[in-house]
C-alpha atoms as a PDB file:
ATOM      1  CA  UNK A   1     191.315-129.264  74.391  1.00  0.00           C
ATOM      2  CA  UNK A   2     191.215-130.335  70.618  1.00  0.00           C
ATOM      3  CA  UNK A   3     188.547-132.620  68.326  1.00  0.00           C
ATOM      4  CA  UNK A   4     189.140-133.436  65.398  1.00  0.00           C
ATOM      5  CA  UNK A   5     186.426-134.515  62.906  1.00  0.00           C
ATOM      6  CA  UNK A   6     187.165-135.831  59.624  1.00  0.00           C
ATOM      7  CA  UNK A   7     185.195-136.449  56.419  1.00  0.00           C
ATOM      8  CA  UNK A   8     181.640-134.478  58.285  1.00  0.00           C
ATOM      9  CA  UNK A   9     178.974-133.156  55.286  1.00  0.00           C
ATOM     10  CA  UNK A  10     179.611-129.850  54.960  1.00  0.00           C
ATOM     11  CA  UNK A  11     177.715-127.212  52.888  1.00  0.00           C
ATOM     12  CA  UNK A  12     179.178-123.911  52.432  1.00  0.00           C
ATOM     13  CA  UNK A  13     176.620-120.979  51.000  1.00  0.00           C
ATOM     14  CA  UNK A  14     177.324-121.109  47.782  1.00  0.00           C
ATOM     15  CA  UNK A  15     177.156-124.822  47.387  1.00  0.00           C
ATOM     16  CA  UNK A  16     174.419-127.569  46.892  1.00  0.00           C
ATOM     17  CA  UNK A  17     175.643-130.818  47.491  1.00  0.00           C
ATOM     18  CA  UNK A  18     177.481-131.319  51.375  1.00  0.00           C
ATOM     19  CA  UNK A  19     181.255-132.065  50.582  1.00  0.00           C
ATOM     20  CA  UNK A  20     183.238-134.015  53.324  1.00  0.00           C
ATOM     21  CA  UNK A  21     185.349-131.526  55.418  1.00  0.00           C
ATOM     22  CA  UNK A  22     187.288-131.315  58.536  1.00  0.00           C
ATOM     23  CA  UNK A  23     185.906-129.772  61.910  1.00  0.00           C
ATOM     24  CA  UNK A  24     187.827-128.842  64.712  1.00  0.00           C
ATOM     25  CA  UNK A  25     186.781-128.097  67.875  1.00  0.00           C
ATOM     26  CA  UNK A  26     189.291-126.249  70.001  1.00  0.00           C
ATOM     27  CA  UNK A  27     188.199-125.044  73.744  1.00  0.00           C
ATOM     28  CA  UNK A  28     190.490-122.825  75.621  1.00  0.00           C
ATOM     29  CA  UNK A  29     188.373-122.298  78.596  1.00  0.00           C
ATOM     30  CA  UNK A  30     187.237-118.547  77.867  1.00  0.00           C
ATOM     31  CA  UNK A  31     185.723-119.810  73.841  1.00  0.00           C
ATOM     32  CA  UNK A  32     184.401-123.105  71.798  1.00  0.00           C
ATOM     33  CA  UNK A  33     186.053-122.226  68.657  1.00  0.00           C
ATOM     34  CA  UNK A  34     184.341-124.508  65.664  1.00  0.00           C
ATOM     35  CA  UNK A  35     186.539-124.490  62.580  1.00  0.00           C
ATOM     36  CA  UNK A  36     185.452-125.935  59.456  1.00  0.00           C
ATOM     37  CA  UNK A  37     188.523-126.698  57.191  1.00  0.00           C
ATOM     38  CA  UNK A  38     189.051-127.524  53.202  1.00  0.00           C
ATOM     39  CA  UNK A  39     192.096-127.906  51.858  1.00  0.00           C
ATOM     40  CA  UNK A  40     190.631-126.692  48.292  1.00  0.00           C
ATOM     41  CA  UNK A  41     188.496-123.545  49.694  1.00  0.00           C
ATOM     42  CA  UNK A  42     188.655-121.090  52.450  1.00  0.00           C
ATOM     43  CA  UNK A  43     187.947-121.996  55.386  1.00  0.00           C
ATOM     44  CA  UNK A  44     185.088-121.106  57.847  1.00  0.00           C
ATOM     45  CA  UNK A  45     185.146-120.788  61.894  1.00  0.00           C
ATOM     46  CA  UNK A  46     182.970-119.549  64.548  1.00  0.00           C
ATOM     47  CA  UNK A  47     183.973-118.849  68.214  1.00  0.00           C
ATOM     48  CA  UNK A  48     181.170-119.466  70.912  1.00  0.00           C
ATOM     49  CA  UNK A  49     181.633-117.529  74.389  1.00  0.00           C
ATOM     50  CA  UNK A  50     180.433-119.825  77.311  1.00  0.00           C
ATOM     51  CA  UNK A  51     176.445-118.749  77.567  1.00  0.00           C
ATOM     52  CA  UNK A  52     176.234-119.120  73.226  1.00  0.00           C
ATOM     53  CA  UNK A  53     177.894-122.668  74.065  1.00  0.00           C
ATOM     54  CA  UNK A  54     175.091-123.363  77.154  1.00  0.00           C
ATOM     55  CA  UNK A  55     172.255-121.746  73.941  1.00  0.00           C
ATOM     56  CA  UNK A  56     173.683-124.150  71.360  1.00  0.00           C
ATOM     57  CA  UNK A  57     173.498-127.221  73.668  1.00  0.00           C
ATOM     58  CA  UNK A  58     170.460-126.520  74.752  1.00  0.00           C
ATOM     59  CA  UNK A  59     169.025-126.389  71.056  1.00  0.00           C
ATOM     60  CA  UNK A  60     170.761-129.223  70.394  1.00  0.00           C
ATOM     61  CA  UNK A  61     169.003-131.114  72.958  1.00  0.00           C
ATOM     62  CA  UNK A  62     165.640-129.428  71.968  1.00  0.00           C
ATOM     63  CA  UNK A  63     166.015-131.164  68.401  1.00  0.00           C
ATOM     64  CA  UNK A  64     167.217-134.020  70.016  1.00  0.00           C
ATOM     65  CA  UNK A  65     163.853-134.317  72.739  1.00  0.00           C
ATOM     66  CA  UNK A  66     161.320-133.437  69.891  1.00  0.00           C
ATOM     67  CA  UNK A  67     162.717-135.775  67.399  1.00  0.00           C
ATOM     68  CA  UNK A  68     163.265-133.136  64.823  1.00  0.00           C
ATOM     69  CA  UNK A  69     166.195-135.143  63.263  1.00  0.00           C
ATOM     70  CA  UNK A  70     164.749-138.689  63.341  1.00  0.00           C
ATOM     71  CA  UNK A  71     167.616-141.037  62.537  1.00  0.00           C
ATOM     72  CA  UNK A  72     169.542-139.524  65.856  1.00  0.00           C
ATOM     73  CA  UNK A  73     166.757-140.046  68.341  1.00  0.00           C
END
């Protein structure tokens, strides 16, 4: 399975404004691979094995439950 995200805020390391990029999401059963994509830089990824998905949505829902990111909850 494939998401595609266009124009999401995006700050690389070396940047300090977010700049809309690209993020795919691409799940092939075994790995959530997260892939962050600019057509003028290189691009970034991260694969996720199925217990670092289960920590991520937890955390997720943490920040979520505790209204750490107030305009969401």
């Amino acid at each position: 399975m494939e998401i595609n995200l266009n124009n999401i805020s995006v700050i690389y390391p070396n940047e300090t404004n977010p700049q809309p990029r690209k993020v795919n999401f691409t799940a092939d059963g075994e790995f959530l691979s997260i892939n962050i994509l600019d057509d003028t830089k290189d691009s970034i990824g991260i694969s996720l094995e199925k217990q670092e998905v289960e920590l991520l949505i937890d955390t997720l829902q943490l920040i979520l439950k505790h209204n750490l990111i107030e305009e969401l909850a």
